[in-house]
PDB file of N, CA and C in Angstrom:
ATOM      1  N   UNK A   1      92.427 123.687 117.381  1.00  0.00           N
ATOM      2  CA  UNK A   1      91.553 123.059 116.420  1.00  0.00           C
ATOM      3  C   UNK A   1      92.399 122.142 115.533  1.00  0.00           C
ATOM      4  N   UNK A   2      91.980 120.628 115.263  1.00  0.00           N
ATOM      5  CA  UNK A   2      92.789 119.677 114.770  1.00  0.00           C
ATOM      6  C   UNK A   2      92.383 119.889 112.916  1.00  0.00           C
ATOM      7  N   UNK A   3      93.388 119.635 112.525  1.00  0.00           N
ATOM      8  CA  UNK A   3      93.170 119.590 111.102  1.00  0.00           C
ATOM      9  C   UNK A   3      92.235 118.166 110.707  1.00  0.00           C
ATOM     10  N   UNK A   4      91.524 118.322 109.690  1.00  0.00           N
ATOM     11  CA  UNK A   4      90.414 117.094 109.057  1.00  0.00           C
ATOM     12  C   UNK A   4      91.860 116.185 108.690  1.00  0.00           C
ATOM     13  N   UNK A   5      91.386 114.712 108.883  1.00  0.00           N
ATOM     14  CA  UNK A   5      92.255 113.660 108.297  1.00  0.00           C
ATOM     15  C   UNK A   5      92.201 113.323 106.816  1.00  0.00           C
ATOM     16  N   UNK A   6      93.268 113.139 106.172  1.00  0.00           N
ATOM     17  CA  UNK A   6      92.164 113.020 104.740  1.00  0.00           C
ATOM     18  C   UNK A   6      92.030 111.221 104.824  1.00  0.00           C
ATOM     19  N   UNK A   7      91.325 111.033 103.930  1.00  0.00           N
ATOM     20  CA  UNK A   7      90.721 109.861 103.448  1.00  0.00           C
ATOM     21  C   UNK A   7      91.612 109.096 102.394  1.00  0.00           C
ATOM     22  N   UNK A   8      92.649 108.672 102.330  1.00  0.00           N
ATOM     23  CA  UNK A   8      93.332 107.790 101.317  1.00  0.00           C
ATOM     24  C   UNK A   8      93.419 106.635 100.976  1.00  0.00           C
ATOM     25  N   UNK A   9      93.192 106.323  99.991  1.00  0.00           N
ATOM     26  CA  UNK A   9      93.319 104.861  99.717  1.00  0.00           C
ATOM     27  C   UNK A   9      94.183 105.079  98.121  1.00  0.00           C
ATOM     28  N   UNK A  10      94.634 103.171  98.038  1.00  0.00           N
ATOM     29  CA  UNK A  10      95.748 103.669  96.813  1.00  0.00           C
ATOM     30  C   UNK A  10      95.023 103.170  95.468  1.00  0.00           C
ATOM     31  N   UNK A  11      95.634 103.302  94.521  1.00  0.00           N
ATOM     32  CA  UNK A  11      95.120 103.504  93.026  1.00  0.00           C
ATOM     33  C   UNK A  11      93.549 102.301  92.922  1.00  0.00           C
ATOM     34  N   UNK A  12      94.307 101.681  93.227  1.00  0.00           N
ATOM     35  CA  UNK A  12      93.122 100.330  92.803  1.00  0.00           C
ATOM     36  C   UNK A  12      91.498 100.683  93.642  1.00  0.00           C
ATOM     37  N   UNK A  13      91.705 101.002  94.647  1.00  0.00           N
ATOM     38  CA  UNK A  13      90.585 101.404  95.935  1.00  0.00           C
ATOM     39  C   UNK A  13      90.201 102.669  95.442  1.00  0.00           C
ATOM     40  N   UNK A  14      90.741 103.560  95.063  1.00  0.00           N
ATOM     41  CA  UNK A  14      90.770 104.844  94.217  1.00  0.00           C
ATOM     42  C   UNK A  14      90.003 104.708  93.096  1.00  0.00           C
ATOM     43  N   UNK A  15      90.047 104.019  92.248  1.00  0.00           N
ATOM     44  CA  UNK A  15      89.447 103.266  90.894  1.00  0.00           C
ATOM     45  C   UNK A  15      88.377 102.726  91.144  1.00  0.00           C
ATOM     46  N   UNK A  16      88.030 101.896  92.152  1.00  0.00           N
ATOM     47  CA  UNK A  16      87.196 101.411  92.518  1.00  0.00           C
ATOM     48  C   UNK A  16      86.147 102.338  93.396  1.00  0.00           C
ATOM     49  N   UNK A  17      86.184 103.500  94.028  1.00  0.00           N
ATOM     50  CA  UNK A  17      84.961 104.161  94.732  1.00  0.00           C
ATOM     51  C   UNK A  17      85.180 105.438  93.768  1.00  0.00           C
ATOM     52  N   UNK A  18      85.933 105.491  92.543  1.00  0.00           N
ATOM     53  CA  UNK A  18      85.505 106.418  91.263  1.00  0.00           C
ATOM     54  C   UNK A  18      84.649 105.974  90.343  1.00  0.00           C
ATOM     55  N   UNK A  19      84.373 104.097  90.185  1.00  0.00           N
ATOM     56  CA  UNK A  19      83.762 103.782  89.458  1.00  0.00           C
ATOM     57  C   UNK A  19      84.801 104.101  88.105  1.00  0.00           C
ATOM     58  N   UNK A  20      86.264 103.639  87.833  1.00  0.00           N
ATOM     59  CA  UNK A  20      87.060 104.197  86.399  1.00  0.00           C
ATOM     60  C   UNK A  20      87.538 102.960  86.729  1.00  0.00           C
ATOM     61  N   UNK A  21      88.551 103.116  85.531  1.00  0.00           N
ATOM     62  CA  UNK A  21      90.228 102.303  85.338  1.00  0.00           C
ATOM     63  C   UNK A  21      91.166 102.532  86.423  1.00  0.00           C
ATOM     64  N   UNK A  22      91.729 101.505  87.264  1.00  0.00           N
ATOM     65  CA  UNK A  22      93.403 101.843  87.512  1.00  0.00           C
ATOM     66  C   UNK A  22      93.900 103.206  86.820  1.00  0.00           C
ATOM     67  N   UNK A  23      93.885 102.997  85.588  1.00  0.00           N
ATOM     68  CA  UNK A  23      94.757 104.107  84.822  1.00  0.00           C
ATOM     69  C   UNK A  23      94.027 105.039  84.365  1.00  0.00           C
ATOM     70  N   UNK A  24      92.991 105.007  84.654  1.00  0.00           N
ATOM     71  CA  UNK A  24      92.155 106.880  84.767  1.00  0.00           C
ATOM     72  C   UNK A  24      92.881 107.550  85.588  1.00  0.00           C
ATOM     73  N   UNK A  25      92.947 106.968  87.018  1.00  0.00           N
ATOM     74  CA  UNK A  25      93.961 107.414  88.056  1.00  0.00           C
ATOM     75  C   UNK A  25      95.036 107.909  87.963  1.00  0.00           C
ATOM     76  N   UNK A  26      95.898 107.105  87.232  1.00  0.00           N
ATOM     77  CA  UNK A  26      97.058 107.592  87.163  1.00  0.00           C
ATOM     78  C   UNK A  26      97.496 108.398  85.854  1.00  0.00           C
ATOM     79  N   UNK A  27      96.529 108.313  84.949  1.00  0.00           N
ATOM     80  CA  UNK A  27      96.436 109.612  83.992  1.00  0.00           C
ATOM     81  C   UNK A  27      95.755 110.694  84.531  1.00  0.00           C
ATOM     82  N   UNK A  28      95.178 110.782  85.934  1.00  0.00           N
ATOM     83  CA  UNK A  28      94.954 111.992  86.444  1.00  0.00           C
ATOM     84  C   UNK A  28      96.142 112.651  87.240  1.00  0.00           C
ATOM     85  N   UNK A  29      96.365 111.660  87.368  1.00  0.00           N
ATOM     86  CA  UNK A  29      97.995 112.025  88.747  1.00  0.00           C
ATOM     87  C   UNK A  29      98.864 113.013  87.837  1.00  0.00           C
ATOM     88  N   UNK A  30      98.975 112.161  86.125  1.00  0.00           N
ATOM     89  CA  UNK A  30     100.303 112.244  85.339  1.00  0.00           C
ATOM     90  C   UNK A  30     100.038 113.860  85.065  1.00  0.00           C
ATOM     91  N   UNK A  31      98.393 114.254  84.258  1.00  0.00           N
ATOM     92  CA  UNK A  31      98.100 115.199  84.125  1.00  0.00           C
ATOM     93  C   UNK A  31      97.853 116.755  85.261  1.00  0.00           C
ATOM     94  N   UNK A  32      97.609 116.270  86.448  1.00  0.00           N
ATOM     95  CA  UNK A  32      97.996 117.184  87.430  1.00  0.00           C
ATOM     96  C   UNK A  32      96.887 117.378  88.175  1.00  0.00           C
ATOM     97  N   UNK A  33      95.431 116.823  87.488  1.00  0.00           N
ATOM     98  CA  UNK A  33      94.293 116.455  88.280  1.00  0.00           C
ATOM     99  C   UNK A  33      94.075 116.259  89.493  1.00  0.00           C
ATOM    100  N   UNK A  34      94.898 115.282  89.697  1.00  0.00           N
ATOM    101  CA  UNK A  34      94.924 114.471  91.302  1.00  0.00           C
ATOM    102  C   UNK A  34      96.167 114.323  91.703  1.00  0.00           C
ATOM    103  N   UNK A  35      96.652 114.759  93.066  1.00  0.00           N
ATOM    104  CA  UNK A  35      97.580 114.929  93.336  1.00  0.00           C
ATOM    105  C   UNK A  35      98.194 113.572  94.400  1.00  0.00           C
ATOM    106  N   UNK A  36      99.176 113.364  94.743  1.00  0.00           N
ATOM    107  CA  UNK A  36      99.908 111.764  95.166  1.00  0.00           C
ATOM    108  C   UNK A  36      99.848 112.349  96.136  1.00  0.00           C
ATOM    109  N   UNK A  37      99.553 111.506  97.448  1.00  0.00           N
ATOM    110  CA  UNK A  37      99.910 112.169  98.674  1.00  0.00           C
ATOM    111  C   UNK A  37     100.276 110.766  99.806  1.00  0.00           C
ATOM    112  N   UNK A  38     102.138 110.673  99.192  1.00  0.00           N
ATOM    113  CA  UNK A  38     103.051 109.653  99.380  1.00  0.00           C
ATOM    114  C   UNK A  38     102.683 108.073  98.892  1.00  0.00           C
ATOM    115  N   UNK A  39     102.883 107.328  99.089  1.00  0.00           N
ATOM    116  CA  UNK A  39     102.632 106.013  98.811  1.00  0.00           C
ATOM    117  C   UNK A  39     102.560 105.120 100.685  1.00  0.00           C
ATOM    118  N   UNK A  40     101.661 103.885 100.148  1.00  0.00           N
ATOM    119  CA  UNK A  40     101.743 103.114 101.196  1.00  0.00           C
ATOM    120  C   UNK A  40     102.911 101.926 101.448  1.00  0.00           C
ATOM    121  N   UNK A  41     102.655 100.921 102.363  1.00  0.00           N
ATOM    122  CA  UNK A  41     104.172 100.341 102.841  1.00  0.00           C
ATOM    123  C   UNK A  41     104.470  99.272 101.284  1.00  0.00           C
ATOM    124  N   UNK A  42     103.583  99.109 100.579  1.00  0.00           N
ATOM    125  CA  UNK A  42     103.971  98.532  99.568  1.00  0.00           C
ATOM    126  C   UNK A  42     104.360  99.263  98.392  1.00  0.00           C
ATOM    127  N   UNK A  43     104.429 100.531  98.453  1.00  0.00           N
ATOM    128  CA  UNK A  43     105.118 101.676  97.282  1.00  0.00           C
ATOM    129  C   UNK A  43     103.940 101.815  96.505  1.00  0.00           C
ATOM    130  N   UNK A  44     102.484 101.745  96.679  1.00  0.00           N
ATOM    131  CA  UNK A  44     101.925 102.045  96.037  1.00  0.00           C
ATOM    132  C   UNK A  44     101.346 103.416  96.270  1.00  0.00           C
ATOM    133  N   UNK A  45     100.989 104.515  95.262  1.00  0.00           N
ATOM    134  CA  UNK A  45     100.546 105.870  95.317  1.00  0.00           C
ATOM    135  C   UNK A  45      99.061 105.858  95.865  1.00  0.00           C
ATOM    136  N   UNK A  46      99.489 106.994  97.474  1.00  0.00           N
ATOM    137  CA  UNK A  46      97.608 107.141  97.645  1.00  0.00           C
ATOM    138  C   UNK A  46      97.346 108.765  97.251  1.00  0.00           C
ATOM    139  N   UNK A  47      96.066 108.084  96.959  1.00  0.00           N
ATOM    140  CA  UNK A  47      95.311 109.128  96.754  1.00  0.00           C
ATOM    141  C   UNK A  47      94.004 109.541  97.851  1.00  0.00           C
ATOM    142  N   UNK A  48      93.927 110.949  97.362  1.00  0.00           N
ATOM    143  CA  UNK A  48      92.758 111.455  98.500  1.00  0.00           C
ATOM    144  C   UNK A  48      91.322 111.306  97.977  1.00  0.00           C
ATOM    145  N   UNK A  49      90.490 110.962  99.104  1.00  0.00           N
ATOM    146  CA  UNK A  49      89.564 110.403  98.163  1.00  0.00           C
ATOM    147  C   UNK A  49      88.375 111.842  98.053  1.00  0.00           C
ATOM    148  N   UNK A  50      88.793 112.210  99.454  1.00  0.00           N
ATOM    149  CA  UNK A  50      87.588 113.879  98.871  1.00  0.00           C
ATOM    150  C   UNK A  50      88.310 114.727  97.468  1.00  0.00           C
ATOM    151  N   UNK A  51      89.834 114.405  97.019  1.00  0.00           N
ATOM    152  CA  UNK A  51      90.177 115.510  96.139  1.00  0.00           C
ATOM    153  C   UNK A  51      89.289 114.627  94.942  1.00  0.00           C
ATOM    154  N   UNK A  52      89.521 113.126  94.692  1.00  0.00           N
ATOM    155  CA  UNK A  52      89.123 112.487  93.838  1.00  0.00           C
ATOM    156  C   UNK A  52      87.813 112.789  93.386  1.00  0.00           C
ATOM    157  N   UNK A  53      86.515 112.730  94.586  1.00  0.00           N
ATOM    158  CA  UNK A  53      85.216 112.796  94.366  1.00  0.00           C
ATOM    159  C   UNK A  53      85.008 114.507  94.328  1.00  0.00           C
ATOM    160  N   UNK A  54      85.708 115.529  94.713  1.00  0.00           N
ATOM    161  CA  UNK A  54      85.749 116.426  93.897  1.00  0.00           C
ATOM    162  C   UNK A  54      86.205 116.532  92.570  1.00  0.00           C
ATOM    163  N   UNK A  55      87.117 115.733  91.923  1.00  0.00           N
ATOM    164  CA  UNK A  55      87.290 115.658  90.872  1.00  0.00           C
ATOM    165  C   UNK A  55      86.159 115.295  89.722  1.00  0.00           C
ATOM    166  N   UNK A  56      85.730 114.575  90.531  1.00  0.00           N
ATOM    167  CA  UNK A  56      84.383 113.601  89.591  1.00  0.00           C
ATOM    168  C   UNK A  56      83.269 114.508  89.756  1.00  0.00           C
ATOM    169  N   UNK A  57      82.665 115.699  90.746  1.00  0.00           N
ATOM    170  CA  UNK A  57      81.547 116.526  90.213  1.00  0.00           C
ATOM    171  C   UNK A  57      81.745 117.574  89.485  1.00  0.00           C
ATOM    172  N   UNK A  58      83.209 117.888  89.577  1.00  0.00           N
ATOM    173  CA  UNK A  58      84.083 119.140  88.714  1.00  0.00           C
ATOM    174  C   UNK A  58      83.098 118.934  86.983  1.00  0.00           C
TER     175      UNK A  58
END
């Protein structure tokens, strides 16, 4: 049985299907909310987008 893929996209794309700031994001990251899961080829931080939209009905 294959593990689910997650869904990542980085801060800005993140911000944008949260409906927030850039830096909601990354004051969630800083605070421990949302967790980084590596960056893409341009060093930017992705995020998961099911942890995110669990974040947002929390």
């Amino acid at each position: 049985m294959s593990t689910p893929r997650r869904r990542l996209a980085d801060t800005q794309a993140a911000a944008l299907a949260a409906d927030v700031k850039p830096g909601t994001i990354r004051v969630w990251i800083h605070r421990g909310k949302l967790q980084k899961h590596g960056q893409d080829h341009a060093g930017r931080d992705l995020i998961d987008l099911d942890e995110l939209q669990q974040l947002r009905s929390a």
